[in-house]
PDB file of N, CA and C in Angstrom:
ATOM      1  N   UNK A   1     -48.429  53.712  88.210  1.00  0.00           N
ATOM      2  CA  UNK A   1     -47.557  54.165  89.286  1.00  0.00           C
ATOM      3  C   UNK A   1     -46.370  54.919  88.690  1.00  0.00           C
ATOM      4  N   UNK A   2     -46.100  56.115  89.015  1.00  0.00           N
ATOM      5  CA  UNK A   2     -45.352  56.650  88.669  1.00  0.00           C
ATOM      6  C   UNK A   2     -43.520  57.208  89.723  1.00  0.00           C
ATOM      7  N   UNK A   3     -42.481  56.612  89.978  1.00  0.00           N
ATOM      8  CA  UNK A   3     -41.515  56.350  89.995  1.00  0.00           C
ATOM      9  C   UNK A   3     -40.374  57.187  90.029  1.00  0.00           C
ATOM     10  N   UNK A   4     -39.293  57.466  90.684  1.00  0.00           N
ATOM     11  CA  UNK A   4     -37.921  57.974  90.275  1.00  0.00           C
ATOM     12  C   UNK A   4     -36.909  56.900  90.570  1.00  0.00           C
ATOM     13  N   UNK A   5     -36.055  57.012  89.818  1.00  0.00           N
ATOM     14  CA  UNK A   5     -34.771  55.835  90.408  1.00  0.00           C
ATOM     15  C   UNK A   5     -33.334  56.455  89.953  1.00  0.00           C
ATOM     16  N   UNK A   6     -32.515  56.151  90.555  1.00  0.00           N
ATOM     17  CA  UNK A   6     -30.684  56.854  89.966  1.00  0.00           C
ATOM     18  C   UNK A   6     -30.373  55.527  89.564  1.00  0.00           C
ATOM     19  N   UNK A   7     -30.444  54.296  90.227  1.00  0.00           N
ATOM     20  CA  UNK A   7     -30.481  52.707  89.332  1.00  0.00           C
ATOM     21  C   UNK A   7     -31.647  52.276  89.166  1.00  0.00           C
ATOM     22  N   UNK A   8     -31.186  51.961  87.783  1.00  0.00           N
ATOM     23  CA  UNK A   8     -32.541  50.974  87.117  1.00  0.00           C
ATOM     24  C   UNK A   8     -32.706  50.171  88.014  1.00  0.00           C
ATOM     25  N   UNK A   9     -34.585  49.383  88.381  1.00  0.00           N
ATOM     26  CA  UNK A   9     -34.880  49.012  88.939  1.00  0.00           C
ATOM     27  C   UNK A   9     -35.374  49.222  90.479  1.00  0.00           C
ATOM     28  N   UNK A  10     -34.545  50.506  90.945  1.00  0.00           N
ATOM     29  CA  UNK A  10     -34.338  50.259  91.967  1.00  0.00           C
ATOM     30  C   UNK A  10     -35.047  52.044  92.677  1.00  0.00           C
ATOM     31  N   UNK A  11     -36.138  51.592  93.305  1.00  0.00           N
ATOM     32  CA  UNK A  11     -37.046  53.410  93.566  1.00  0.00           C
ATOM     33  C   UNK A  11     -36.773  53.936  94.677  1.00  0.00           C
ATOM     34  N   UNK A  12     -36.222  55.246  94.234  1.00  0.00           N
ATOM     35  CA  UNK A  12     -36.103  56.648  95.555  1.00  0.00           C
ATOM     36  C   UNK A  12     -37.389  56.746  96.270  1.00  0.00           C
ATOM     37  N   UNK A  13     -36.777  55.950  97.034  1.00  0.00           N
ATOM     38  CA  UNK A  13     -38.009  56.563  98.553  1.00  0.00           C
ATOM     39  C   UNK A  13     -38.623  58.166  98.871  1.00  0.00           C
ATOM     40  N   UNK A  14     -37.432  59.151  98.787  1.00  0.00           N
ATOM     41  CA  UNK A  14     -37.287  59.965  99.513  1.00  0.00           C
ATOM     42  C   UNK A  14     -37.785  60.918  98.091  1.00  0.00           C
ATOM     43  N   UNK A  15     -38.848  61.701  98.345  1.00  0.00           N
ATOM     44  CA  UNK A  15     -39.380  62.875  97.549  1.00  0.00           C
ATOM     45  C   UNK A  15     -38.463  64.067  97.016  1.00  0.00           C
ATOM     46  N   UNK A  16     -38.412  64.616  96.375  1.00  0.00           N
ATOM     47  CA  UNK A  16     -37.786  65.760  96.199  1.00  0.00           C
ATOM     48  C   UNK A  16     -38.422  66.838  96.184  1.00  0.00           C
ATOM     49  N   UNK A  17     -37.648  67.649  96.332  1.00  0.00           N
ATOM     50  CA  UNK A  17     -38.281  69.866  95.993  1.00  0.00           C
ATOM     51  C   UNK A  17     -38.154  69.819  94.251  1.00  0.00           C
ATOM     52  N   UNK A  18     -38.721  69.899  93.403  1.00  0.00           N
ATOM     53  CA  UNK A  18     -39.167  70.150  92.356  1.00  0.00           C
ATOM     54  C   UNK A  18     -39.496  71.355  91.575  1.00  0.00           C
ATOM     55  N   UNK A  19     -38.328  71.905  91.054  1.00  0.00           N
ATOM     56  CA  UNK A  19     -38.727  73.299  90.305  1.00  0.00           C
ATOM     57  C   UNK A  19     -39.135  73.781  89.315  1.00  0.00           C
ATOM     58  N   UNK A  20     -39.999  74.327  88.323  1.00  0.00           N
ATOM     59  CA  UNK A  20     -39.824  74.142  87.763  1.00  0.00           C
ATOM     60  C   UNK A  20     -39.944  75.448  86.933  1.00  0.00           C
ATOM     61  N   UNK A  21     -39.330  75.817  85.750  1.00  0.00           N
ATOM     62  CA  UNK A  21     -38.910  77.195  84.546  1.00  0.00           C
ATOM     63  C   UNK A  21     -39.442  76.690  83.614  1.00  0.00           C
ATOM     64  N   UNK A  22     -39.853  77.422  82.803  1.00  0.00           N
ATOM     65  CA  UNK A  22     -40.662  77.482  81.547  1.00  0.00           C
ATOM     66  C   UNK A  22     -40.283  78.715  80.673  1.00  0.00           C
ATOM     67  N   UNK A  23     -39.644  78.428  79.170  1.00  0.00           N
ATOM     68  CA  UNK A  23     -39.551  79.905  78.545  1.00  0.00           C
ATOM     69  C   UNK A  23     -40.971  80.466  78.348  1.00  0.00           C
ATOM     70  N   UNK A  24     -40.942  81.679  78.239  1.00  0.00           N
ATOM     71  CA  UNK A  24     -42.170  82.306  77.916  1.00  0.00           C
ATOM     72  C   UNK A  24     -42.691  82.115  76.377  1.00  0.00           C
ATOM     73  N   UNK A  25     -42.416  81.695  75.749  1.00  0.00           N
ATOM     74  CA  UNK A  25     -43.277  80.867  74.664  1.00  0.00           C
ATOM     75  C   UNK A  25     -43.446  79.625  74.595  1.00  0.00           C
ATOM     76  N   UNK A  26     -43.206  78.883  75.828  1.00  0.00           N
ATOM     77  CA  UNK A  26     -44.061  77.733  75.969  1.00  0.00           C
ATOM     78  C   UNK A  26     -43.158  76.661  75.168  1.00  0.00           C
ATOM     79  N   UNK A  27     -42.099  76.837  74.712  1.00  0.00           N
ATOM     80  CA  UNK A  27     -41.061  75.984  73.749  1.00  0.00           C
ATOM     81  C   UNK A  27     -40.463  75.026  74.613  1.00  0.00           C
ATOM     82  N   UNK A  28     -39.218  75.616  75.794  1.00  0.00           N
ATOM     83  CA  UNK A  28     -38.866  74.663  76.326  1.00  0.00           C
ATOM     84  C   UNK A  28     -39.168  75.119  78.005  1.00  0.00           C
ATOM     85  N   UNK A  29     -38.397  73.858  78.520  1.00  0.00           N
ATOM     86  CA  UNK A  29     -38.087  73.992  80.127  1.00  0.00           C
ATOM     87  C   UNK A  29     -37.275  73.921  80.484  1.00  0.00           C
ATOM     88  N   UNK A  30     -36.964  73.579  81.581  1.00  0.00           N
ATOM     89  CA  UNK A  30     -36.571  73.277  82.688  1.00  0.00           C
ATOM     90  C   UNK A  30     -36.703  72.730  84.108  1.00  0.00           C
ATOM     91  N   UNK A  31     -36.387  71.445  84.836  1.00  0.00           N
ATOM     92  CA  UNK A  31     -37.275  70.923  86.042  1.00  0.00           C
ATOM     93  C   UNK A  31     -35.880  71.081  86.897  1.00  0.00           C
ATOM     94  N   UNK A  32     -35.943  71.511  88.239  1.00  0.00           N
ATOM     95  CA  UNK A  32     -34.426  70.833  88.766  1.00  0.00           C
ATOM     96  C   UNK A  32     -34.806  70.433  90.351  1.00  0.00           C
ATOM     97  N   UNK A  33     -34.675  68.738  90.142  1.00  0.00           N
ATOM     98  CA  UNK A  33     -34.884  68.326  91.460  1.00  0.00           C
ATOM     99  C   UNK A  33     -33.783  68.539  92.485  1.00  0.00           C
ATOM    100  N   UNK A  34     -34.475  68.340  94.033  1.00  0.00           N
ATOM    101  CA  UNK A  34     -33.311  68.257  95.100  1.00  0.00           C
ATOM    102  C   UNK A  34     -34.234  67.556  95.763  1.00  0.00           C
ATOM    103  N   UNK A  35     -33.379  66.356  96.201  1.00  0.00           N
ATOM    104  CA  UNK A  35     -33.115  65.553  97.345  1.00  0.00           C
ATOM    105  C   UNK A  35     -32.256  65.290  98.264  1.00  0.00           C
ATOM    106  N   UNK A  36     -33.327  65.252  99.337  1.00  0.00           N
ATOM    107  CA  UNK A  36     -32.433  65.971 100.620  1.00  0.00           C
ATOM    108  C   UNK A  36     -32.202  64.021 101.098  1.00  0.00           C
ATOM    109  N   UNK A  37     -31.135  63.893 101.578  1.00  0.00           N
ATOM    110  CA  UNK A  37     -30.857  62.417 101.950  1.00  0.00           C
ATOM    111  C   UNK A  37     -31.242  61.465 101.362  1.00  0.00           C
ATOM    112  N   UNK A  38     -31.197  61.145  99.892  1.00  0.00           N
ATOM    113  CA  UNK A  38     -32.291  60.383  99.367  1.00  0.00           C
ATOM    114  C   UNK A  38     -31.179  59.106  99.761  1.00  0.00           C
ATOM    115  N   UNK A  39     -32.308  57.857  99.732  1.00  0.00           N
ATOM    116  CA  UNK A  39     -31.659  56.558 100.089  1.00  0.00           C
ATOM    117  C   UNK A  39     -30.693  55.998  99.813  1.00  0.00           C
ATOM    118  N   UNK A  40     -31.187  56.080  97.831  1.00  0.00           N
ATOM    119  CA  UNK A  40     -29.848  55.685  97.096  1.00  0.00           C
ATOM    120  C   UNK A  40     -28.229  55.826  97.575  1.00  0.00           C
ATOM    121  N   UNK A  41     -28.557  57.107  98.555  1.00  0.00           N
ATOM    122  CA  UNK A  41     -27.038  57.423  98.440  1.00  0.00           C
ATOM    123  C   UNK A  41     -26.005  56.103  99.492  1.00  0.00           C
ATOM    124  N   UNK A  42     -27.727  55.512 100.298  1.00  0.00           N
ATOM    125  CA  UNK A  42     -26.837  54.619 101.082  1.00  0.00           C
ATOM    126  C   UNK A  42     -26.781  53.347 100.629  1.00  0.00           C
ATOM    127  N   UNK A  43     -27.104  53.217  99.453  1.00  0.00           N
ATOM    128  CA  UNK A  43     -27.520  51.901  98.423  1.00  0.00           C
ATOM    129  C   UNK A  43     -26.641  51.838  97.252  1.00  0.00           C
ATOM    130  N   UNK A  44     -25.552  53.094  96.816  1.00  0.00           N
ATOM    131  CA  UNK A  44     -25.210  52.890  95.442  1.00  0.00           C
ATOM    132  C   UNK A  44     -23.663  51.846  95.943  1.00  0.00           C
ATOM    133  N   UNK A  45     -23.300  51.440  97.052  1.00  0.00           N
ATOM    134  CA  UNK A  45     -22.022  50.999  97.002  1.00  0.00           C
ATOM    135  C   UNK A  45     -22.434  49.517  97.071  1.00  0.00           C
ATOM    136  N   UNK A  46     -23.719  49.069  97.515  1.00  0.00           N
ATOM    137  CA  UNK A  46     -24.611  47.282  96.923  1.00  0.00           C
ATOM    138  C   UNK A  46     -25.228  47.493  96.038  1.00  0.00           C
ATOM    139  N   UNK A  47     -26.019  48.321  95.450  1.00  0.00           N
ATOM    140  CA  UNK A  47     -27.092  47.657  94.350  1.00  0.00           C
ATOM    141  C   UNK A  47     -26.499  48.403  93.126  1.00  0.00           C
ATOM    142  N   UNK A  48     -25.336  49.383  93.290  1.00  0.00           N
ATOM    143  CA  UNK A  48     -24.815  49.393  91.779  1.00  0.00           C
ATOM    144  C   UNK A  48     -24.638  51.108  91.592  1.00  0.00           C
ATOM    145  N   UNK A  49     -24.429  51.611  90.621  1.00  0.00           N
ATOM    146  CA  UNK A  49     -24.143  53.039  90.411  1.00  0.00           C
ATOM    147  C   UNK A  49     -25.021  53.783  89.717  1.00  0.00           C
ATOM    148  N   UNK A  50     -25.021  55.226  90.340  1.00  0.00           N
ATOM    149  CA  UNK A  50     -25.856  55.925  89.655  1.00  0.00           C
ATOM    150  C   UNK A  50     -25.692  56.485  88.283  1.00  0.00           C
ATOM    151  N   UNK A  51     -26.365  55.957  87.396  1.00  0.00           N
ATOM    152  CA  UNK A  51     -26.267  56.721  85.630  1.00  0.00           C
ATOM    153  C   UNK A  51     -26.513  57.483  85.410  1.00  0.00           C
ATOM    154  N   UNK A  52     -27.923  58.030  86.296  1.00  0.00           N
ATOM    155  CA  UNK A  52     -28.833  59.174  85.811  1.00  0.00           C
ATOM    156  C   UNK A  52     -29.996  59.219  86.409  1.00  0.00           C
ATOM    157  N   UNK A  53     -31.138  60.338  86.205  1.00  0.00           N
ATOM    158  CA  UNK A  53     -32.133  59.577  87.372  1.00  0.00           C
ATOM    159  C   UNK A  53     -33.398  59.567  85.733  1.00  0.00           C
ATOM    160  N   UNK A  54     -34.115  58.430  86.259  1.00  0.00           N
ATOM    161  CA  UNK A  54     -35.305  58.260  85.539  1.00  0.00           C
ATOM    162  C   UNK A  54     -36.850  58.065  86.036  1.00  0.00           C
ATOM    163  N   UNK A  55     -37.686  58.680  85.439  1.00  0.00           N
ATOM    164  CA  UNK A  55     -38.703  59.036  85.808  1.00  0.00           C
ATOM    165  C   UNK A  55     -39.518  58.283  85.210  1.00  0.00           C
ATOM    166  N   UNK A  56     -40.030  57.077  85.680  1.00  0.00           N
ATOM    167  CA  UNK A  56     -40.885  55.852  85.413  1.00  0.00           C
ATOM    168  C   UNK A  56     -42.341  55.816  85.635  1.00  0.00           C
ATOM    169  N   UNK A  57     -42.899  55.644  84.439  1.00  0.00           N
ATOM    170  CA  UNK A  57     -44.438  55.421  84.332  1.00  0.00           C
ATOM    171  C   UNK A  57     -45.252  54.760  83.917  1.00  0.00           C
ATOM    172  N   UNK A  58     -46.255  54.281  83.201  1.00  0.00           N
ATOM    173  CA  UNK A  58     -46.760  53.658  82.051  1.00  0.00           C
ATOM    174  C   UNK A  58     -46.933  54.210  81.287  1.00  0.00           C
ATOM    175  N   UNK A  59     -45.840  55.141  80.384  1.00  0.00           N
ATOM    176  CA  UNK A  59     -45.584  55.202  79.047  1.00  0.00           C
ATOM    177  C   UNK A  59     -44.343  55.224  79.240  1.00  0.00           C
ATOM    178  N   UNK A  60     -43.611  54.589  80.098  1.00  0.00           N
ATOM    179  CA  UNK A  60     -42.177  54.440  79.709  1.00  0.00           C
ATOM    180  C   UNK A  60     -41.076  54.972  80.568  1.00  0.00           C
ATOM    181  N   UNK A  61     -40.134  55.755  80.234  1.00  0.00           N
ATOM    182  CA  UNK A  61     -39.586  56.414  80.779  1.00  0.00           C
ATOM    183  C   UNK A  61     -39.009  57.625  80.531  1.00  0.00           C
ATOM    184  N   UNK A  62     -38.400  58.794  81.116  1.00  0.00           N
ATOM    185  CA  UNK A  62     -37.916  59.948  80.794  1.00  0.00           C
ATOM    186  C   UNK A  62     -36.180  59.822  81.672  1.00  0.00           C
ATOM    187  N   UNK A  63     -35.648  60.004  80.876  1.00  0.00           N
ATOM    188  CA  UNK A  63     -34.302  59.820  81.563  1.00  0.00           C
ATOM    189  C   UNK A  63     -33.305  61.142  81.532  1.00  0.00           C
ATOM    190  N   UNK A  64     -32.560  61.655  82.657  1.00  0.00           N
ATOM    191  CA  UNK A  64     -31.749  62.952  82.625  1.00  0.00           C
ATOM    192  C   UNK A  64     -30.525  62.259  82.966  1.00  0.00           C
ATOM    193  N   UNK A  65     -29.145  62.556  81.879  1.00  0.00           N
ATOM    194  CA  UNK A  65     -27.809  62.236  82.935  1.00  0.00           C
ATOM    195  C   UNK A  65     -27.232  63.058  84.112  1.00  0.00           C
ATOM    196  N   UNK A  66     -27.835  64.371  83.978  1.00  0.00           N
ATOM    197  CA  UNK A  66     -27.522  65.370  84.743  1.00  0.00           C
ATOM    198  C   UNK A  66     -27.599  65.150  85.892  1.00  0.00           C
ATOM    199  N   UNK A  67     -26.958  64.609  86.629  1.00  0.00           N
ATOM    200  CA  UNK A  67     -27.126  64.648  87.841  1.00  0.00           C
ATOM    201  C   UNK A  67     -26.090  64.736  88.995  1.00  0.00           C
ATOM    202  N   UNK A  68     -25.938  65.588  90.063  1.00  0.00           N
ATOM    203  CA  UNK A  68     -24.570  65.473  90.902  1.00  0.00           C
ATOM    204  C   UNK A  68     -25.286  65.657  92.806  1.00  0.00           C
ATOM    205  N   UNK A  69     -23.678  65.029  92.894  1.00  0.00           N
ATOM    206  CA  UNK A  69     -24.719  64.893  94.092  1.00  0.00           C
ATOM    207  C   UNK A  69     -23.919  65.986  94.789  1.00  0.00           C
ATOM    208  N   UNK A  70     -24.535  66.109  96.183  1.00  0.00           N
ATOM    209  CA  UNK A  70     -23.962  67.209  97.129  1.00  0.00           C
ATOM    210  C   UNK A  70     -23.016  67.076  98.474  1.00  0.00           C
ATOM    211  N   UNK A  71     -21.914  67.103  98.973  1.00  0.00           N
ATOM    212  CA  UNK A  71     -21.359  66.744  99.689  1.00  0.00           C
ATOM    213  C   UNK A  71     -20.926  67.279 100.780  1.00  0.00           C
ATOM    214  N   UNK A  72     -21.218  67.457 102.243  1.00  0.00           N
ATOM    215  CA  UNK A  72     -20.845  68.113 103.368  1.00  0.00           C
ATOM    216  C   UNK A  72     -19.680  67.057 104.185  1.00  0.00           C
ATOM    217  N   UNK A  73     -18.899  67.529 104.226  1.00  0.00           N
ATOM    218  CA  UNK A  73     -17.600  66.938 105.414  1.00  0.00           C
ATOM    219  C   UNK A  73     -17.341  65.444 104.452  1.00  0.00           C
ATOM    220  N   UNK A  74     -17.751  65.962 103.786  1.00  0.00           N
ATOM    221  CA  UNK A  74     -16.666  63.980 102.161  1.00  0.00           C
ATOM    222  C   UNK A  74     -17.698  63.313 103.024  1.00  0.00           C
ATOM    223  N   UNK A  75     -19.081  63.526 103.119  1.00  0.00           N
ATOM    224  CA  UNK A  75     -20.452  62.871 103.339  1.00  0.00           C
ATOM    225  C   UNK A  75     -21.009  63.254 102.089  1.00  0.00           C
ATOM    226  N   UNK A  76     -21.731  62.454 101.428  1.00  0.00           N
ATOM    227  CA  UNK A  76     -23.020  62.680 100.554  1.00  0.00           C
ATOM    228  C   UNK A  76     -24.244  62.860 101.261  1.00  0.00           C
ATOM    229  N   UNK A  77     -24.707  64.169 101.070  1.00  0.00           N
ATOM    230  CA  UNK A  77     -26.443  64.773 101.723  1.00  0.00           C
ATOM    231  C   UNK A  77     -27.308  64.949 100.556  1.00  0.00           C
ATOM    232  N   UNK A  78     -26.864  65.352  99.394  1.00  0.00           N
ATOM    233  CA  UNK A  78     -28.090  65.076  98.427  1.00  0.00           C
ATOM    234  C   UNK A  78     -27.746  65.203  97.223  1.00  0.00           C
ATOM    235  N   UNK A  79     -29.096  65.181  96.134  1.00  0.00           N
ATOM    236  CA  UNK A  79     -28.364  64.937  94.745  1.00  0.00           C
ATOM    237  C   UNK A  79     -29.492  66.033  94.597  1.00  0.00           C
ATOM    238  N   UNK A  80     -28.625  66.320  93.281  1.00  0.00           N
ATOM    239  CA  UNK A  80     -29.653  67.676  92.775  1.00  0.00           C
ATOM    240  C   UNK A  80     -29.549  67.034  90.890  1.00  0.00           C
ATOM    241  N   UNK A  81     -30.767  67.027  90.510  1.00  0.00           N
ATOM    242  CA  UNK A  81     -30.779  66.672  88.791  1.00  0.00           C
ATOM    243  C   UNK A  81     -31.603  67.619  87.768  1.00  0.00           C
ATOM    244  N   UNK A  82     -30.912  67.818  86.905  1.00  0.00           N
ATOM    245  CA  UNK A  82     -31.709  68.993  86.257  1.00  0.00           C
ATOM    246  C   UNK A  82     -32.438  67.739  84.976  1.00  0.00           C
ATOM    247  N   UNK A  83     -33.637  68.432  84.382  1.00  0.00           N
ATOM    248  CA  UNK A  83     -33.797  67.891  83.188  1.00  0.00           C
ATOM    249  C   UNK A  83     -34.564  68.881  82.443  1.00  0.00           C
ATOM    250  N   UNK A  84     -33.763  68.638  81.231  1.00  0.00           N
ATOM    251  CA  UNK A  84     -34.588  69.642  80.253  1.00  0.00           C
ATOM    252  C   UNK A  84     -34.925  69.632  79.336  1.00  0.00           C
ATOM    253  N   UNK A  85     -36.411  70.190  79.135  1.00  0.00           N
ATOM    254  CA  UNK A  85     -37.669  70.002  78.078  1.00  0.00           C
ATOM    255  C   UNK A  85     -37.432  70.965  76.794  1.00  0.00           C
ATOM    256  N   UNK A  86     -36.719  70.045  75.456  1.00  0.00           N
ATOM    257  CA  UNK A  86     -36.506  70.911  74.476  1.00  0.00           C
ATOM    258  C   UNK A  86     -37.533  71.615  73.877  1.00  0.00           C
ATOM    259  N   UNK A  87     -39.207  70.665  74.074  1.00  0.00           N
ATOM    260  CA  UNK A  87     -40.091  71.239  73.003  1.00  0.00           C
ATOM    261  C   UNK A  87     -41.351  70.926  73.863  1.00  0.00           C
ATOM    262  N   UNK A  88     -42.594  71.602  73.074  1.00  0.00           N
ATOM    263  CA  UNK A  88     -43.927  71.396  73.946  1.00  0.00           C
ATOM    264  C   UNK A  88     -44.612  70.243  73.984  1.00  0.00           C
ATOM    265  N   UNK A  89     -43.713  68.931  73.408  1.00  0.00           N
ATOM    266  CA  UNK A  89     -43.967  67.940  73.527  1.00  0.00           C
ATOM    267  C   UNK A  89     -43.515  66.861  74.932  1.00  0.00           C
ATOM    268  N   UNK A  90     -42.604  67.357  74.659  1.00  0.00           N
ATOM    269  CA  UNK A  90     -41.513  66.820  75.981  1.00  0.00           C
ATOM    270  C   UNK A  90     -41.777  67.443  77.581  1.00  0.00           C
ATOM    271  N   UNK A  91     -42.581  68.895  77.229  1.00  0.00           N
ATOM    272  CA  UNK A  91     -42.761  69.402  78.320  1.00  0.00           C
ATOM    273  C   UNK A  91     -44.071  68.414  78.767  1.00  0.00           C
ATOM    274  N   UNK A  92     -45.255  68.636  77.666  1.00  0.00           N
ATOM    275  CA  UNK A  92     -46.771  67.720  78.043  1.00  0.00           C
ATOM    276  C   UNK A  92     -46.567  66.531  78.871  1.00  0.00           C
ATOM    277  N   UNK A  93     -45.191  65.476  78.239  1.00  0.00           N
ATOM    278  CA  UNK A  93     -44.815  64.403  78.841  1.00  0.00           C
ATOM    279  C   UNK A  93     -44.572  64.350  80.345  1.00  0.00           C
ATOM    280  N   UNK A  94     -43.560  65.417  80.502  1.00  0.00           N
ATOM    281  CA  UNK A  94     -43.138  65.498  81.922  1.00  0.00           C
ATOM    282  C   UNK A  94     -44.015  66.005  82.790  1.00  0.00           C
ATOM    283  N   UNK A  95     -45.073  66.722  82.509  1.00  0.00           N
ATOM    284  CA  UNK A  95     -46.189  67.131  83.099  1.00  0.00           C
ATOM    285  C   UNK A  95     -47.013  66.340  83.618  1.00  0.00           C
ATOM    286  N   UNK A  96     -46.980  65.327  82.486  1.00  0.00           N
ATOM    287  CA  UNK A  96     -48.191  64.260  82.494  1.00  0.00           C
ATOM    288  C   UNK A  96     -47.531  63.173  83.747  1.00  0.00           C
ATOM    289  N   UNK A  97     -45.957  62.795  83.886  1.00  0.00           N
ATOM    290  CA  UNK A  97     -45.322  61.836  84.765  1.00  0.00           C
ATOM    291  C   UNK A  97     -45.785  62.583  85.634  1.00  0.00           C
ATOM    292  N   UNK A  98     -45.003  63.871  86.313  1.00  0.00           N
ATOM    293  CA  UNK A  98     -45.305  65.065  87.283  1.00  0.00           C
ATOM    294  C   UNK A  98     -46.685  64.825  88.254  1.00  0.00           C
ATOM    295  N   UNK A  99     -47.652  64.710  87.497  1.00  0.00           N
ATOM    296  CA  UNK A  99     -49.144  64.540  87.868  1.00  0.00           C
ATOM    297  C   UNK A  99     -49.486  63.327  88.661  1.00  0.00           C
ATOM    298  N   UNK A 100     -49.033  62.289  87.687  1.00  0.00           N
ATOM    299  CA  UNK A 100     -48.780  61.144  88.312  1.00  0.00           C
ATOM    300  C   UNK A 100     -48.198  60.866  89.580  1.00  0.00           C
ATOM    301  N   UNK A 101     -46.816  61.574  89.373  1.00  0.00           N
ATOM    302  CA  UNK A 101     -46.151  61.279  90.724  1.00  0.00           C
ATOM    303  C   UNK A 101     -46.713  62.224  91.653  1.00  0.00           C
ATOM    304  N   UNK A 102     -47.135  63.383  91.572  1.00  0.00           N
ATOM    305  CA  UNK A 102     -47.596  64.248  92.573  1.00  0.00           C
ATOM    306  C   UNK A 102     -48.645  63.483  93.316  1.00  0.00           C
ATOM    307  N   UNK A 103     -49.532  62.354  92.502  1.00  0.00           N
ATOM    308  CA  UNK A 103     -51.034  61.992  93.021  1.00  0.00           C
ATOM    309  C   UNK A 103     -50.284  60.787  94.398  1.00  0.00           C
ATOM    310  N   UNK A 104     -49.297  60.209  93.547  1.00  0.00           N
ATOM    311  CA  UNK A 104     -48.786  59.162  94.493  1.00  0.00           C
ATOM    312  C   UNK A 104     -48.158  59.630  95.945  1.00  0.00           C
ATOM    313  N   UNK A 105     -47.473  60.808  95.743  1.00  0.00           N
ATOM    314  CA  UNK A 105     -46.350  61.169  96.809  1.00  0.00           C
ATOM    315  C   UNK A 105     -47.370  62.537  97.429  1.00  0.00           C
ATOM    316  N   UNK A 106     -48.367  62.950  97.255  1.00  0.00           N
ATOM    317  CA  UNK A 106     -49.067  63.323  98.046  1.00  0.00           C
ATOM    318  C   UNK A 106     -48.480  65.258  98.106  1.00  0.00           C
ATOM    319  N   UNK A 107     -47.662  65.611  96.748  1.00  0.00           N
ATOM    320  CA  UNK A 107     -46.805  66.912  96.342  1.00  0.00           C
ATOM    321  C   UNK A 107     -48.422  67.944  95.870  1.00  0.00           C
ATOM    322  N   UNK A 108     -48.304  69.301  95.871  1.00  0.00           N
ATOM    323  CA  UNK A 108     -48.727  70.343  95.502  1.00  0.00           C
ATOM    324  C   UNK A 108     -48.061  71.120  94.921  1.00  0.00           C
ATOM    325  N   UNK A 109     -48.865  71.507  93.591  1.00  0.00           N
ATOM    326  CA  UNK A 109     -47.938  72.800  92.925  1.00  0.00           C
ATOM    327  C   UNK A 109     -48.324  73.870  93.308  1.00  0.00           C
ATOM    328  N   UNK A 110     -47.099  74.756  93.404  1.00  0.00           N
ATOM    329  CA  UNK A 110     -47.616  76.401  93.612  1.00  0.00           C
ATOM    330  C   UNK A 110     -46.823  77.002  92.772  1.00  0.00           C
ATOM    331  N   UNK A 111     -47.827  77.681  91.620  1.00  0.00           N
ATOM    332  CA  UNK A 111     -47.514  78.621  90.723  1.00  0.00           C
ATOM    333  C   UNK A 111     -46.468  79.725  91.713  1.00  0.00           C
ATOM    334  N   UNK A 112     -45.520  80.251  91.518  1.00  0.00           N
ATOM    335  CA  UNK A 112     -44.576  81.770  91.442  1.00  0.00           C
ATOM    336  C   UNK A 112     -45.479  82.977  90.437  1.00  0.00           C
ATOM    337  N   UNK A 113     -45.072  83.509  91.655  1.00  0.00           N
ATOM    338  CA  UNK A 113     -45.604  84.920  91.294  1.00  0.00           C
ATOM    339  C   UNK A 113     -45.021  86.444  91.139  1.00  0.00           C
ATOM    340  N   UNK A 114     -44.312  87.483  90.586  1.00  0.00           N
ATOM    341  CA  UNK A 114     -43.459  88.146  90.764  1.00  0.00           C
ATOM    342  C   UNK A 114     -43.988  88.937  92.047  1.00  0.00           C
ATOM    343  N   UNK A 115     -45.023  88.956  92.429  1.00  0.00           N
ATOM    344  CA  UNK A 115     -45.588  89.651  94.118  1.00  0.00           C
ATOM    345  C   UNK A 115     -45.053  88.621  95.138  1.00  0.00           C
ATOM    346  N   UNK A 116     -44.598  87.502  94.886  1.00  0.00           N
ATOM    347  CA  UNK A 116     -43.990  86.715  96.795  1.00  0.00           C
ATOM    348  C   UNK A 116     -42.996  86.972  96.418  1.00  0.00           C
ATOM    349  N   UNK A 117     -42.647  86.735  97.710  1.00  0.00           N
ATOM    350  CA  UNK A 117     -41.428  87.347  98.307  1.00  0.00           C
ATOM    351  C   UNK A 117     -40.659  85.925  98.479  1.00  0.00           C
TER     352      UNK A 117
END
């Protein structure tokens, strides 16, 4: 089963938009999630504070601190987290969680193309 959480222990319900950049030699990345209302935000003032978000699997975990959230009228509406893949190792990894979580949460990738609009 593959997982996101902003506290340990504790799993984002709510899916995100998922982007993702790749340099053109395949070296590093880039992923940058957005979540639109995710739960946590109504959970971090009982079950504790957000560190970072981590991406939980059975091989472990992948962890980003990057993360901020988004705020309309001094309301929190979403968090946006970047994480980034220094090498083609780290990318395989996140690919491999990615897959995982896509099978669970029911997500599709669609390649970009410089023809859409």
């Amino acid at each position: 089963m593959a997982v996101i959480q902003f506290i340990q222990g504790l799993n984002e319900e709510v899916v995100p938009d998922v982007k993702l950049t790749r340099s053109r030699d395949g070296s590093t990345g880039t992923a940058t999630f957005r979540f639109s209302n995710p739960k946590v935000l109504e959970q971090t003032s009982v079950q504790g504070v957000i560190t970072g978000m981590y991406l939980v699997d059975e091989e472990g975990q992948i962890v980003t601190r990057d993360v901020n959230a988004r705020f309309v009228n001094g309301k929190p509406q979403g968090i946006e987290a970047v994480h980034i893949m220094q090498d083609k190792d780290a990318w395989d990894r996140f690919m491999r969680f990615m897959e995982r979580y896509s099978e669970n949460n029911g997500l599709t990738f669609t390649k970009f193309s410089k023809n859409q609009n």
